[in-house]
PDB file of N, CA and C in Angstrom:
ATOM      1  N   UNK A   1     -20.873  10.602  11.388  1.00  0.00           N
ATOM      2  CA  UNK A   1     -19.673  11.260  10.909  1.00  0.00           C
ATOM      3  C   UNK A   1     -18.490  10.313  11.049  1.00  0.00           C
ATOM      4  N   UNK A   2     -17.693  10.452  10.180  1.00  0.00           N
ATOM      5  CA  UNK A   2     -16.524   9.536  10.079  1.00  0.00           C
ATOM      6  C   UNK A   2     -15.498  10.278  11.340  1.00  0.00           C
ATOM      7  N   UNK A   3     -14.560   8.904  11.643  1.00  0.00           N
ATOM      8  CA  UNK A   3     -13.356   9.226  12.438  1.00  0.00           C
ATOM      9  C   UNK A   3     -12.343  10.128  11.487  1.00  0.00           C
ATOM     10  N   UNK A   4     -11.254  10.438  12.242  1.00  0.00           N
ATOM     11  CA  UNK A   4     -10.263  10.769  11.317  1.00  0.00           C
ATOM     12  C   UNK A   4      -9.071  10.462  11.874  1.00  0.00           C
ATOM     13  N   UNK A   5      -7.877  10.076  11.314  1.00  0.00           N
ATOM     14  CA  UNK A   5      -7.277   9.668  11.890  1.00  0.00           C
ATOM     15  C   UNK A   5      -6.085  10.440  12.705  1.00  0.00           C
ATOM     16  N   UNK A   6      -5.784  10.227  13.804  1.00  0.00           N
ATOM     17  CA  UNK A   6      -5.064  11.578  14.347  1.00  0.00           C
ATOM     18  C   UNK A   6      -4.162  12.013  14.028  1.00  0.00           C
ATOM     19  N   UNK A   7      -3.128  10.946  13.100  1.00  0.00           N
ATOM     20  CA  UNK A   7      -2.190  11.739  12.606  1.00  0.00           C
ATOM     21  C   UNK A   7      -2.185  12.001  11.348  1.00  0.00           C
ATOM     22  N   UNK A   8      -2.805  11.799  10.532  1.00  0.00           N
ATOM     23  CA  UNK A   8      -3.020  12.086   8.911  1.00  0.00           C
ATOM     24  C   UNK A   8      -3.819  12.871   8.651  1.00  0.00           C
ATOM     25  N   UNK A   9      -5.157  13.340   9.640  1.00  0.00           N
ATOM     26  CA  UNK A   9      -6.251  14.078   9.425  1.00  0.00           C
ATOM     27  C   UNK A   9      -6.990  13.355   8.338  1.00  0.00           C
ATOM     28  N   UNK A  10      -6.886  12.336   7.369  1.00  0.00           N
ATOM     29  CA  UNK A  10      -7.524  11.665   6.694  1.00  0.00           C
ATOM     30  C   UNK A  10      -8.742  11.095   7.747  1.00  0.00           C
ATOM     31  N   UNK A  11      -9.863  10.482   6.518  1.00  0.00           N
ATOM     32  CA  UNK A  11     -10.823   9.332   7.484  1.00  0.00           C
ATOM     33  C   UNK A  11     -10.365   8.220   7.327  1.00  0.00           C
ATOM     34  N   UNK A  12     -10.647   7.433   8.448  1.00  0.00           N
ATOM     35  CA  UNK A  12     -10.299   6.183   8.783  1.00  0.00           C
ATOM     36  C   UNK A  12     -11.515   5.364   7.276  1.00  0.00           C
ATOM     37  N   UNK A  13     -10.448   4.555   6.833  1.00  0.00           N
ATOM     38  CA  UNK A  13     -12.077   3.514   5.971  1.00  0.00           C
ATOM     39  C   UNK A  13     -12.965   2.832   6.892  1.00  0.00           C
ATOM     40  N   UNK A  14     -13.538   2.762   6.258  1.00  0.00           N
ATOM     41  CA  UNK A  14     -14.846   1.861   7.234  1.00  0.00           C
ATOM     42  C   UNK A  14     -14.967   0.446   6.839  1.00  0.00           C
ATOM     43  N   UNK A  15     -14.593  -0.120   7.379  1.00  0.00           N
ATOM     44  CA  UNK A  15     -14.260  -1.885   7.567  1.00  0.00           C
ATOM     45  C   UNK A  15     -15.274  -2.387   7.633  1.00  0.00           C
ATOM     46  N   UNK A  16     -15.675  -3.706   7.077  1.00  0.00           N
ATOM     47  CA  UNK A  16     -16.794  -4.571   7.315  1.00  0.00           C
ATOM     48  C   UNK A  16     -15.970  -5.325   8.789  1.00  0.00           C
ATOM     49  N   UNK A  17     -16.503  -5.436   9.497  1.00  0.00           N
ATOM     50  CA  UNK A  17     -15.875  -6.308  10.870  1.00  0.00           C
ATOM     51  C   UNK A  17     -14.993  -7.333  10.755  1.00  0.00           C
ATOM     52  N   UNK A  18     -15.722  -8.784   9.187  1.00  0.00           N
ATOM     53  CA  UNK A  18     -14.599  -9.603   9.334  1.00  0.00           C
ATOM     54  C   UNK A  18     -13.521  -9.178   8.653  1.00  0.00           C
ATOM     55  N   UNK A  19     -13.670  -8.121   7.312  1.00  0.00           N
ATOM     56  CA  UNK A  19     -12.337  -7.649   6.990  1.00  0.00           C
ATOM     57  C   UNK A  19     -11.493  -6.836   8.721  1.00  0.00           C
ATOM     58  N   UNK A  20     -11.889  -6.126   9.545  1.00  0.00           N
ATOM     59  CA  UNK A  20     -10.720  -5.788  10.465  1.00  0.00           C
ATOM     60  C   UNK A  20     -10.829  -7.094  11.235  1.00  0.00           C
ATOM     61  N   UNK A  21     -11.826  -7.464  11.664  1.00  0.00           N
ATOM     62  CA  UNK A  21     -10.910  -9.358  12.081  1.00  0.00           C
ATOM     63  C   UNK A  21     -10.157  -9.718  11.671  1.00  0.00           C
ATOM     64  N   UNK A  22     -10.031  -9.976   9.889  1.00  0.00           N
ATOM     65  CA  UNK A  22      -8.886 -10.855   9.640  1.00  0.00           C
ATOM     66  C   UNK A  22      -7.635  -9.856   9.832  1.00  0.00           C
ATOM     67  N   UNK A  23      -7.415  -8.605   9.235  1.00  0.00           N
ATOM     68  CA  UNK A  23      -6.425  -7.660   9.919  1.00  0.00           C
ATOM     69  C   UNK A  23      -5.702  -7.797  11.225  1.00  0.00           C
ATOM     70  N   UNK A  24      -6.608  -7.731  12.101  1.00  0.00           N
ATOM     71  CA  UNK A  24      -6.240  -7.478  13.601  1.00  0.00           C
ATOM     72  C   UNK A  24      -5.741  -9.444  13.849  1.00  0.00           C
ATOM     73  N   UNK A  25      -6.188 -10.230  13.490  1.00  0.00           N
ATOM     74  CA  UNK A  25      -5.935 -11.627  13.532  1.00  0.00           C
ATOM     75  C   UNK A  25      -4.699 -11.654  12.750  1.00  0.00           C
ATOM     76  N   UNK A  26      -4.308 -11.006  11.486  1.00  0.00           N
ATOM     77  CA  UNK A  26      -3.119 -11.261  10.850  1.00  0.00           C
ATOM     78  C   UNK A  26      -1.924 -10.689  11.289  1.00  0.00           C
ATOM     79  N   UNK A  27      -2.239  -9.523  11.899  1.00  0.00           N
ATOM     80  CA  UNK A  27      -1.057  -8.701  12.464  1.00  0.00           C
ATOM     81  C   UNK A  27      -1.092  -9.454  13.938  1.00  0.00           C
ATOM     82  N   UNK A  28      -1.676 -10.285  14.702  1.00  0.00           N
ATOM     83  CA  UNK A  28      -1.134 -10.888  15.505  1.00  0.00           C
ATOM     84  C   UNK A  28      -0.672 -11.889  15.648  1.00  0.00           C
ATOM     85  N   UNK A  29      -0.849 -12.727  14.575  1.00  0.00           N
ATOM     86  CA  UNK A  29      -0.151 -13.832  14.119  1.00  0.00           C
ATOM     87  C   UNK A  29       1.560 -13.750  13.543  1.00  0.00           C
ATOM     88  N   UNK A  30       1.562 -12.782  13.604  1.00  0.00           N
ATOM     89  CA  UNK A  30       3.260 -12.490  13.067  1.00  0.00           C
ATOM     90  C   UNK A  30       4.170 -13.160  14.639  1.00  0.00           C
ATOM     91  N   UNK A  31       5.577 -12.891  14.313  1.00  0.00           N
ATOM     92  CA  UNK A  31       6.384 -13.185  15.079  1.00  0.00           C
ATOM     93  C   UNK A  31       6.978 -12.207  15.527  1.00  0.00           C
ATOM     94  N   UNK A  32       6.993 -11.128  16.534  1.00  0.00           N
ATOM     95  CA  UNK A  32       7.185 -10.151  16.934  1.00  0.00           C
ATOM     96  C   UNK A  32       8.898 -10.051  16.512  1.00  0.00           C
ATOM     97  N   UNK A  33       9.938 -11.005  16.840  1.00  0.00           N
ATOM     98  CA  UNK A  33      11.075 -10.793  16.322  1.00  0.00           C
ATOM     99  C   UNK A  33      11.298 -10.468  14.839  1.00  0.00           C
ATOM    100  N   UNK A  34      10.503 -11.758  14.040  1.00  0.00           N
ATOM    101  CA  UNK A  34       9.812 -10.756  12.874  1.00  0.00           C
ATOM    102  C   UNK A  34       9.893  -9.425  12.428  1.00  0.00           C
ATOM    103  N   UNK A  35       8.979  -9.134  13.108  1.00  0.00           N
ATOM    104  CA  UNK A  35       8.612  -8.031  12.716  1.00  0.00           C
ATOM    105  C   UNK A  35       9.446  -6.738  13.028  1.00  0.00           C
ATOM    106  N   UNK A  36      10.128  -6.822  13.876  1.00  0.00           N
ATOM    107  CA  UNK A  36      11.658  -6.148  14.479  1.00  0.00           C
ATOM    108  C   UNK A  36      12.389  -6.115  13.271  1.00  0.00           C
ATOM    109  N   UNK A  37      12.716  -6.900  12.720  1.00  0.00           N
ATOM    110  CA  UNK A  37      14.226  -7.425  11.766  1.00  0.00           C
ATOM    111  C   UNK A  37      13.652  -7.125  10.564  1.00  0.00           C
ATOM    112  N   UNK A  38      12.481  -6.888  10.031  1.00  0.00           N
ATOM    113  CA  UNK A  38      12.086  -6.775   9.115  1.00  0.00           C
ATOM    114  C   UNK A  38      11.475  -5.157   9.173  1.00  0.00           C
ATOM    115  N   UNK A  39      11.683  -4.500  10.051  1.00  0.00           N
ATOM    116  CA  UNK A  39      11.387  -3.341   9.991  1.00  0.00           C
ATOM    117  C   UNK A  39      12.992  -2.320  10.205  1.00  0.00           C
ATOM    118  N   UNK A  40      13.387  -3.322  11.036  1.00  0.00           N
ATOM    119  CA  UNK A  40      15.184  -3.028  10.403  1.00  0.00           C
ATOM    120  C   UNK A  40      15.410  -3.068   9.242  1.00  0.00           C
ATOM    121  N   UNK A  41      15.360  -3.927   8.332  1.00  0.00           N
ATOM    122  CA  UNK A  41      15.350  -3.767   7.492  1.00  0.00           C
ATOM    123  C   UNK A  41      14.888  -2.768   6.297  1.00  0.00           C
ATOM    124  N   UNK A  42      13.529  -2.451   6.175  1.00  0.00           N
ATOM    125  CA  UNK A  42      12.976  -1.192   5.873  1.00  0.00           C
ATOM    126  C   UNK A  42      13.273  -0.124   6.182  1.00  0.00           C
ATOM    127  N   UNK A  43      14.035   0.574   7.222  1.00  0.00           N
ATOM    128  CA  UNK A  43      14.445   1.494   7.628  1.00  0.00           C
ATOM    129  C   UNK A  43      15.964   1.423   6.769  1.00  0.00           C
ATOM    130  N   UNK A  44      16.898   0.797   6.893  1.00  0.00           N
ATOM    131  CA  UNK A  44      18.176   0.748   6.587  1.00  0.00           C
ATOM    132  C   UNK A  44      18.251   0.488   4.760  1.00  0.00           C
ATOM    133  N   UNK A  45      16.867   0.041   4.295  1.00  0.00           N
ATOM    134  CA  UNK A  45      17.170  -0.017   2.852  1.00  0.00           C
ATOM    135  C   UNK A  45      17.661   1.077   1.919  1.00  0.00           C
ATOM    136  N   UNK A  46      18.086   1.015   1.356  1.00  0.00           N
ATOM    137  CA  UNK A  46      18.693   1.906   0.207  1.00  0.00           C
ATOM    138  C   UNK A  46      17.483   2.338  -0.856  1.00  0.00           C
ATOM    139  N   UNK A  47      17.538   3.489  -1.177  1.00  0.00           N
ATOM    140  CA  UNK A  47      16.789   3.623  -2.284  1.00  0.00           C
ATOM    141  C   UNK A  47      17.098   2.971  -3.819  1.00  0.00           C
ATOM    142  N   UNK A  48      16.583   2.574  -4.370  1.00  0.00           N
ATOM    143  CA  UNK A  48      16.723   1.616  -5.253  1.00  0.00           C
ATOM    144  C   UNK A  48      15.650   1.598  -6.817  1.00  0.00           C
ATOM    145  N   UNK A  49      15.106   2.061  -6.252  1.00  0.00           N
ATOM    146  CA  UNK A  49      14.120   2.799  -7.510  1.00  0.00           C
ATOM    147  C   UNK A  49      14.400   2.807  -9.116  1.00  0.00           C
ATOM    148  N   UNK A  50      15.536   3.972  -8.970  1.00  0.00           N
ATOM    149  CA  UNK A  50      16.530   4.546  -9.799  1.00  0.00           C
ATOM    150  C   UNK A  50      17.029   3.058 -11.076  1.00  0.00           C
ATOM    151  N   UNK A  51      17.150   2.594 -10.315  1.00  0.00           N
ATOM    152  CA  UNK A  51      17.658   0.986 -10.608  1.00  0.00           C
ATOM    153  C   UNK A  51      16.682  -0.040 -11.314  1.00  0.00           C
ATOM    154  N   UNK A  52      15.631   0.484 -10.592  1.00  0.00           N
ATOM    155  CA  UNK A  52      14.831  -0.649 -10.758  1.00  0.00           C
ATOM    156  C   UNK A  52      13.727   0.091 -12.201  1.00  0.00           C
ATOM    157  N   UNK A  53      13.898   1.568 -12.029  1.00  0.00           N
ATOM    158  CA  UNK A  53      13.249   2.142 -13.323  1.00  0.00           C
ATOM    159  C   UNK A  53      14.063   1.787 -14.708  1.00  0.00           C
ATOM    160  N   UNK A  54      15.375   1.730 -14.452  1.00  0.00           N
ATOM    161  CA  UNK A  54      16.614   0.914 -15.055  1.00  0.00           C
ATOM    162  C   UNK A  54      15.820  -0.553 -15.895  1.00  0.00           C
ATOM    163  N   UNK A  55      15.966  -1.502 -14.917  1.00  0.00           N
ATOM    164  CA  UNK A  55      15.748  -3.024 -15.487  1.00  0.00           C
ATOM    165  C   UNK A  55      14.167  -2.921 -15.825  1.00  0.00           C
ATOM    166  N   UNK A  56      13.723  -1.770 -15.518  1.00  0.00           N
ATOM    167  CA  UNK A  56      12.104  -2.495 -16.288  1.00  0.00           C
ATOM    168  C   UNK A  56      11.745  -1.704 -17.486  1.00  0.00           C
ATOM    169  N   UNK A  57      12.899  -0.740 -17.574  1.00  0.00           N
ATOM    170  CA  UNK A  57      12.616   0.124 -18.654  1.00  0.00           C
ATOM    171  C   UNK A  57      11.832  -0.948 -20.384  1.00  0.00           C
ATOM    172  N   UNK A  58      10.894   0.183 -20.414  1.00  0.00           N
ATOM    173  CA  UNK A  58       9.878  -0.770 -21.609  1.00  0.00           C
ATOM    174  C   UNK A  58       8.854  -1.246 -21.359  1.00  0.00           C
ATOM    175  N   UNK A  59       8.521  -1.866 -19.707  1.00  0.00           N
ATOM    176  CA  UNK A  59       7.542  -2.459 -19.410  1.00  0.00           C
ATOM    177  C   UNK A  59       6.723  -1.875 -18.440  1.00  0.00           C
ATOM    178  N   UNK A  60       5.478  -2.165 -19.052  1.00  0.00           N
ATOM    179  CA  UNK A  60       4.271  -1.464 -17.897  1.00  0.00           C
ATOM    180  C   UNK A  60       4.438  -1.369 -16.584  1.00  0.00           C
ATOM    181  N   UNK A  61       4.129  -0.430 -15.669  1.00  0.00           N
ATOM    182  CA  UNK A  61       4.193  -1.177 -14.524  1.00  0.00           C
ATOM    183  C   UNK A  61       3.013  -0.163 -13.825  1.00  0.00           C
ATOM    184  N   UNK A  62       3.089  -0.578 -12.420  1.00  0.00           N
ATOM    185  CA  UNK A  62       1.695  -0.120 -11.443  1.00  0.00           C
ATOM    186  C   UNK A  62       2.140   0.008 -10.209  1.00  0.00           C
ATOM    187  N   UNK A  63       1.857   1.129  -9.543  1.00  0.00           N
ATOM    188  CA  UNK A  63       1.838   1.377  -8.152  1.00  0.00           C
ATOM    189  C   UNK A  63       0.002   1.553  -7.954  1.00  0.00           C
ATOM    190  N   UNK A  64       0.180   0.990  -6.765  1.00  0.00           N
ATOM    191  CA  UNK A  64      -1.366   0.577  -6.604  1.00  0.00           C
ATOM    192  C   UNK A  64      -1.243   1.019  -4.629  1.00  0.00           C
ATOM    193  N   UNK A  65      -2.106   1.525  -4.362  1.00  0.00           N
ATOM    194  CA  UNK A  65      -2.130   2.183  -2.924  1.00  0.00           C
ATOM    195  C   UNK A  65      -3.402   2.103  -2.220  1.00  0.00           C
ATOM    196  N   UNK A  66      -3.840   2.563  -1.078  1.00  0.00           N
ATOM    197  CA  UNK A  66      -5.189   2.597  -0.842  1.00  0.00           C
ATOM    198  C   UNK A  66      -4.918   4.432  -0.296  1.00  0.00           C
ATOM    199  N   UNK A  67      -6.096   5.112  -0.415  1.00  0.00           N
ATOM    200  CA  UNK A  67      -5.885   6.596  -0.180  1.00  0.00           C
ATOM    201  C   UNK A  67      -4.847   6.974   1.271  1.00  0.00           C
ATOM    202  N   UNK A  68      -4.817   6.091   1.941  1.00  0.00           N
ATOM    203  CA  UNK A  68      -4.015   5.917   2.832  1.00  0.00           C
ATOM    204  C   UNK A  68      -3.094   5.531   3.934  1.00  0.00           C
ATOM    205  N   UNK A  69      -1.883   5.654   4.128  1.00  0.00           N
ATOM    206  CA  UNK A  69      -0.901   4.496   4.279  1.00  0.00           C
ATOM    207  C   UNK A  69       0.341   4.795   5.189  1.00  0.00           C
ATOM    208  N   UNK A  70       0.174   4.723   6.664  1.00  0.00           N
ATOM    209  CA  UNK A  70       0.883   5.364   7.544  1.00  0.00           C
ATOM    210  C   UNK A  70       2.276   4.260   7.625  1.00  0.00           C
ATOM    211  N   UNK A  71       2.317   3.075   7.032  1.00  0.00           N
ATOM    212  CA  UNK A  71       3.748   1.977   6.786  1.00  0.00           C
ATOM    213  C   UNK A  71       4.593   2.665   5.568  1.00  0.00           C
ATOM    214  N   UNK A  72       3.721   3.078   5.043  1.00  0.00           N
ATOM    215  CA  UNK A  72       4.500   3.584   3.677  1.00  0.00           C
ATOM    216  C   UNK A  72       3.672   4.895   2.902  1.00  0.00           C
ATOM    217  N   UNK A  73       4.247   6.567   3.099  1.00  0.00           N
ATOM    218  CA  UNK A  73       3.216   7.202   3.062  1.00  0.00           C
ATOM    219  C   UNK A  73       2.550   7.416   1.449  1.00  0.00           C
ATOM    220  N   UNK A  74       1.322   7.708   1.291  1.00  0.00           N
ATOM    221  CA  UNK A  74       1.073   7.787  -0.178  1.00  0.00           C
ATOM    222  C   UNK A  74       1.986   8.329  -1.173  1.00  0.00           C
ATOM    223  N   UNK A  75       2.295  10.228  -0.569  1.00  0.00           N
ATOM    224  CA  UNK A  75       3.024  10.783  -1.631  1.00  0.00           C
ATOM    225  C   UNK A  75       4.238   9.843  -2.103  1.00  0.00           C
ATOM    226  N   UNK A  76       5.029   9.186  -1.067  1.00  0.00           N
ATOM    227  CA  UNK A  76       6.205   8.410  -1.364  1.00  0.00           C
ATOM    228  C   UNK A  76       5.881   7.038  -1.988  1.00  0.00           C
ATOM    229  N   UNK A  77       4.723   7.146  -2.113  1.00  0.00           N
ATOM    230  CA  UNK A  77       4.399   5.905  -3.256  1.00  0.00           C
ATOM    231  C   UNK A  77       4.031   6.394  -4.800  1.00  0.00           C
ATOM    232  N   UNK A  78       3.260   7.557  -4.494  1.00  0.00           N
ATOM    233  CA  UNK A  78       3.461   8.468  -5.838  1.00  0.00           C
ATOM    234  C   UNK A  78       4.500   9.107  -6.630  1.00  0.00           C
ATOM    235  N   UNK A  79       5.781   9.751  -5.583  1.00  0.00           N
ATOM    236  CA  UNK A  79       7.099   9.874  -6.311  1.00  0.00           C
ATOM    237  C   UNK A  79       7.550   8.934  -6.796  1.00  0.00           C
ATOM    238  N   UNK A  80       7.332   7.646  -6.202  1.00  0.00           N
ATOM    239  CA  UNK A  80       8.005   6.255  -6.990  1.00  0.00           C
ATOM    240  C   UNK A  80       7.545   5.714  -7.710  1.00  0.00           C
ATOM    241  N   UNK A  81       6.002   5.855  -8.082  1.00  0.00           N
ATOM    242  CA  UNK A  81       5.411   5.802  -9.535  1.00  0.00           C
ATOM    243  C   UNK A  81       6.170   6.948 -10.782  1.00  0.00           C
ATOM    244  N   UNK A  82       6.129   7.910 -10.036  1.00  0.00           N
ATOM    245  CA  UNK A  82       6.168   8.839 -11.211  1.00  0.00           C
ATOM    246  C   UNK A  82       7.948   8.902 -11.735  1.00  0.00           C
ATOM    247  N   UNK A  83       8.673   8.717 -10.254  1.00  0.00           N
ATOM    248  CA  UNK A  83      10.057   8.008 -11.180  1.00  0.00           C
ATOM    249  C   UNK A  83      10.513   6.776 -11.889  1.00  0.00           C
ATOM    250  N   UNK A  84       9.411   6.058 -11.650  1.00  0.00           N
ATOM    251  CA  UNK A  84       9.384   4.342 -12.353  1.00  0.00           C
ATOM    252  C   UNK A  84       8.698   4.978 -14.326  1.00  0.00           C
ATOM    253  N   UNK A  85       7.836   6.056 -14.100  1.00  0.00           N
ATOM    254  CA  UNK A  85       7.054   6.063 -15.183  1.00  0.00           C
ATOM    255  C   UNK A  85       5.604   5.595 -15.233  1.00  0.00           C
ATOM    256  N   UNK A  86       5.548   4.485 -14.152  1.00  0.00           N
ATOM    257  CA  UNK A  86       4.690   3.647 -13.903  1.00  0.00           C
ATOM    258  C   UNK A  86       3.144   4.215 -13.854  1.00  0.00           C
ATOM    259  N   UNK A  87       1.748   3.749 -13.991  1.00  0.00           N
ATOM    260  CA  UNK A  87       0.781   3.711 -14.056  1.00  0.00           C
ATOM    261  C   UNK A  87       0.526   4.054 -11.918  1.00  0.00           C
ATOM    262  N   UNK A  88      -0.379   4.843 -11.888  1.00  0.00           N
ATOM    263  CA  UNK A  88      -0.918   5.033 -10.479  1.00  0.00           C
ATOM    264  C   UNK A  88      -2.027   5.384 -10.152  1.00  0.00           C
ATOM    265  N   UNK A  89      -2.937   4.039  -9.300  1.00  0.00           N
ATOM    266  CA  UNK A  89      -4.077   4.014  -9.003  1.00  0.00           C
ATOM    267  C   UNK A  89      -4.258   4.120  -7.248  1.00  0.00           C
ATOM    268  N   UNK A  90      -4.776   4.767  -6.958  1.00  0.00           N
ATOM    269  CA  UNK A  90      -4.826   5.029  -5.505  1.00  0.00           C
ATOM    270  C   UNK A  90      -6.272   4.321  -5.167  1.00  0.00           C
ATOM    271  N   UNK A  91      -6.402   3.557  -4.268  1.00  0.00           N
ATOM    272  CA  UNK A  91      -8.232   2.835  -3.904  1.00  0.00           C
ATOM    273  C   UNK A  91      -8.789   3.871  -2.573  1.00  0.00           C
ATOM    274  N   UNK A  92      -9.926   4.118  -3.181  1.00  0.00           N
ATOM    275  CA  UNK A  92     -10.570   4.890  -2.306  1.00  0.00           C
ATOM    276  C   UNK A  92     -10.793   4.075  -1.289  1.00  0.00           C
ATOM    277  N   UNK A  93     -10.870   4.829   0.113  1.00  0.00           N
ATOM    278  CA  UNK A  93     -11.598   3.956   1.410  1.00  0.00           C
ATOM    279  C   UNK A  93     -10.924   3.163   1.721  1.00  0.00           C
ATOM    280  N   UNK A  94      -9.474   2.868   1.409  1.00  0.00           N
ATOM    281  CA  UNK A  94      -8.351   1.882   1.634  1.00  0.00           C
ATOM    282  C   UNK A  94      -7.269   2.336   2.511  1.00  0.00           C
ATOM    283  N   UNK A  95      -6.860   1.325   3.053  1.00  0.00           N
ATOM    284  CA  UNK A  95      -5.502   1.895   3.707  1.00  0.00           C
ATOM    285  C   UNK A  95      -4.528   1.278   3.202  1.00  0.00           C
ATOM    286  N   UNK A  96      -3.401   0.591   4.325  1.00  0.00           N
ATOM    287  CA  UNK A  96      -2.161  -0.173   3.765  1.00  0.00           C
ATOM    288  C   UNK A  96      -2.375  -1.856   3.174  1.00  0.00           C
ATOM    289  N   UNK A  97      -4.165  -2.116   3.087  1.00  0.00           N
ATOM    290  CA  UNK A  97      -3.800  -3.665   2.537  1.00  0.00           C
ATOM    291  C   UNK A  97      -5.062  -3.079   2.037  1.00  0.00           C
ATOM    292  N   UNK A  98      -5.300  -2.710   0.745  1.00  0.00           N
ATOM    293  CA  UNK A  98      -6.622  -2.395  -0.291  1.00  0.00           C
ATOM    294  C   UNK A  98      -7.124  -3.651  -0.653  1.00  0.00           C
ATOM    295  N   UNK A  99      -6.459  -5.067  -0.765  1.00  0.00           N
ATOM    296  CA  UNK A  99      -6.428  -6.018  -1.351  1.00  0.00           C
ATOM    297  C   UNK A  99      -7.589  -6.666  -0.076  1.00  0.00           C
ATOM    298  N   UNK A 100      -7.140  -6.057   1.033  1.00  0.00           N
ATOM    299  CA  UNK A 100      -8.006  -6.995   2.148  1.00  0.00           C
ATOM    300  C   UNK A 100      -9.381  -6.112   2.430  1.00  0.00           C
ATOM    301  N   UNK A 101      -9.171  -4.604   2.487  1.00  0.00           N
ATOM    302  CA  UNK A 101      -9.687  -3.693   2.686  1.00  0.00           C
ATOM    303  C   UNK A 101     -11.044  -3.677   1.917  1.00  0.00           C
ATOM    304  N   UNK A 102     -10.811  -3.150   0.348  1.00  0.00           N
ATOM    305  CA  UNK A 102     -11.137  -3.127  -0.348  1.00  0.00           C
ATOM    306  C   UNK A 102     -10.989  -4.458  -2.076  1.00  0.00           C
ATOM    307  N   UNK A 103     -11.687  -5.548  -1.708  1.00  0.00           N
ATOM    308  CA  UNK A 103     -10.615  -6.217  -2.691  1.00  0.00           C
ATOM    309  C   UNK A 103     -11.496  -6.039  -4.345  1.00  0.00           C
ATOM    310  N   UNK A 104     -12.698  -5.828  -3.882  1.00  0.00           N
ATOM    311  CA  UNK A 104     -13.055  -5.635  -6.070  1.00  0.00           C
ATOM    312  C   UNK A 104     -12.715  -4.509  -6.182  1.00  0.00           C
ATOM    313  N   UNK A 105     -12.462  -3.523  -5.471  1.00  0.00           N
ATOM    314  CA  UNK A 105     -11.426  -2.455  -6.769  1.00  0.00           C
ATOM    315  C   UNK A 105     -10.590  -2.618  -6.367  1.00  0.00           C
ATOM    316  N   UNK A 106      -9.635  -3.096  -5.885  1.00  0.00           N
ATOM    317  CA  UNK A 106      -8.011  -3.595  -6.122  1.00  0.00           C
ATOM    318  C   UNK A 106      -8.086  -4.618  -7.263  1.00  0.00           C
ATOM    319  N   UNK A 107      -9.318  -5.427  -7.128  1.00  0.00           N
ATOM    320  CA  UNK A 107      -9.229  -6.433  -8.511  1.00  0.00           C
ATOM    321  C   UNK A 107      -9.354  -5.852  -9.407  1.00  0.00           C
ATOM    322  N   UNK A 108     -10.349  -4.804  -9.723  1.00  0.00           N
ATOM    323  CA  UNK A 108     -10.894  -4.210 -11.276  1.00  0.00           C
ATOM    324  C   UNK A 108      -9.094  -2.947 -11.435  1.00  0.00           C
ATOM    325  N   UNK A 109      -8.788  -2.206 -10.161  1.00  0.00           N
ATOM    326  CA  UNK A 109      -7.568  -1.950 -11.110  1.00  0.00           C
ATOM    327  C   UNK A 109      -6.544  -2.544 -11.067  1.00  0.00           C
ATOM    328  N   UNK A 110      -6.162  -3.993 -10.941  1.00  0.00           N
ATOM    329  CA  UNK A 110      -5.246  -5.019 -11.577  1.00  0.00           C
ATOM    330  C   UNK A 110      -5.891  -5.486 -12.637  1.00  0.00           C
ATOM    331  N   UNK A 111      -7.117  -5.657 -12.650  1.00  0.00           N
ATOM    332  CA  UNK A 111      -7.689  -5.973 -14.151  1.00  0.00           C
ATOM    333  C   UNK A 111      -7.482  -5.333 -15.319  1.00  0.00           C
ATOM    334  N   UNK A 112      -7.901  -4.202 -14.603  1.00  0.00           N
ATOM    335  CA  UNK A 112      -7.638  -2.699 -15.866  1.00  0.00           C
ATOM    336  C   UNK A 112      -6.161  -2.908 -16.447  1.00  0.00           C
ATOM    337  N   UNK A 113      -5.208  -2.871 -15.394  1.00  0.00           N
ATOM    338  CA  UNK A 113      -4.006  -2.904 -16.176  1.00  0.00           C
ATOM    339  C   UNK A 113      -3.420  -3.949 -16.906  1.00  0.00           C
ATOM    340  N   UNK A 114      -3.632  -4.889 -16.138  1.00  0.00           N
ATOM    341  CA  UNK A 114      -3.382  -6.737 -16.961  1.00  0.00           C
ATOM    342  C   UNK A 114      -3.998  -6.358 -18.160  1.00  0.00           C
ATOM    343  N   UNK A 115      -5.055  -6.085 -18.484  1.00  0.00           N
ATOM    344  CA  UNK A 115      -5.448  -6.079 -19.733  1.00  0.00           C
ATOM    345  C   UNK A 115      -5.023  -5.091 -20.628  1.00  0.00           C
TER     346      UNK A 115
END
């Protein structure tokens, strides 16, 4: 039986080992001040969306997620698809890096849409 995670009630994905190696190796390789100032940052940003549905008006675009994402939560990646207009693919069995997580369907839906 799968974990779940305690605060989302979602399941945890299930990692091949060196994908959470390189994870757990990448998030400790940061610079803890880093990661302070840059999460200041994220907190204090402005919403900007609005703006940015503005300058891309005309052109495709993609919000791309993994089913789940405690840095940035899904629905609030889905309201910002759906106010961009934008295309939205959620990756099953993914969390906040689908690309590391999961990377051939993060490739096949960047493929899908590139094409």
């Amino acid at each position: 039986m799968r974990q779940l995670e305690a605060e989302s009630g979602q399941p945890r994905p299930s990692l091949e080992p060196a994908v959470a190696e390189f994870l757990h190796r990448r998030w400790l390789a940061n610079v803890p001040r880093a990661l302070s100032v840059t999460g200041g940052h994220l907190v204090a940003a402005p919403d900007r969306v609005a703006e940015l549905a503005i300058a891309t008006a005309g052109l495709p675009l993609l919000v791309l997620s993994g089913v789940r994402d405690h840095a940035w939560p899904v629905p609030e990646q889905t309201a910002m698809a759906e106010r961009l207009g934008a295309r939205r693919v959620v990756v099953a069995d993914a969390g906040h890096s689908p690309n590391a997580e999961r990377p051939a369907a993060t490739a096949e839906a960047l493929a899908a849409f590139w094409g």
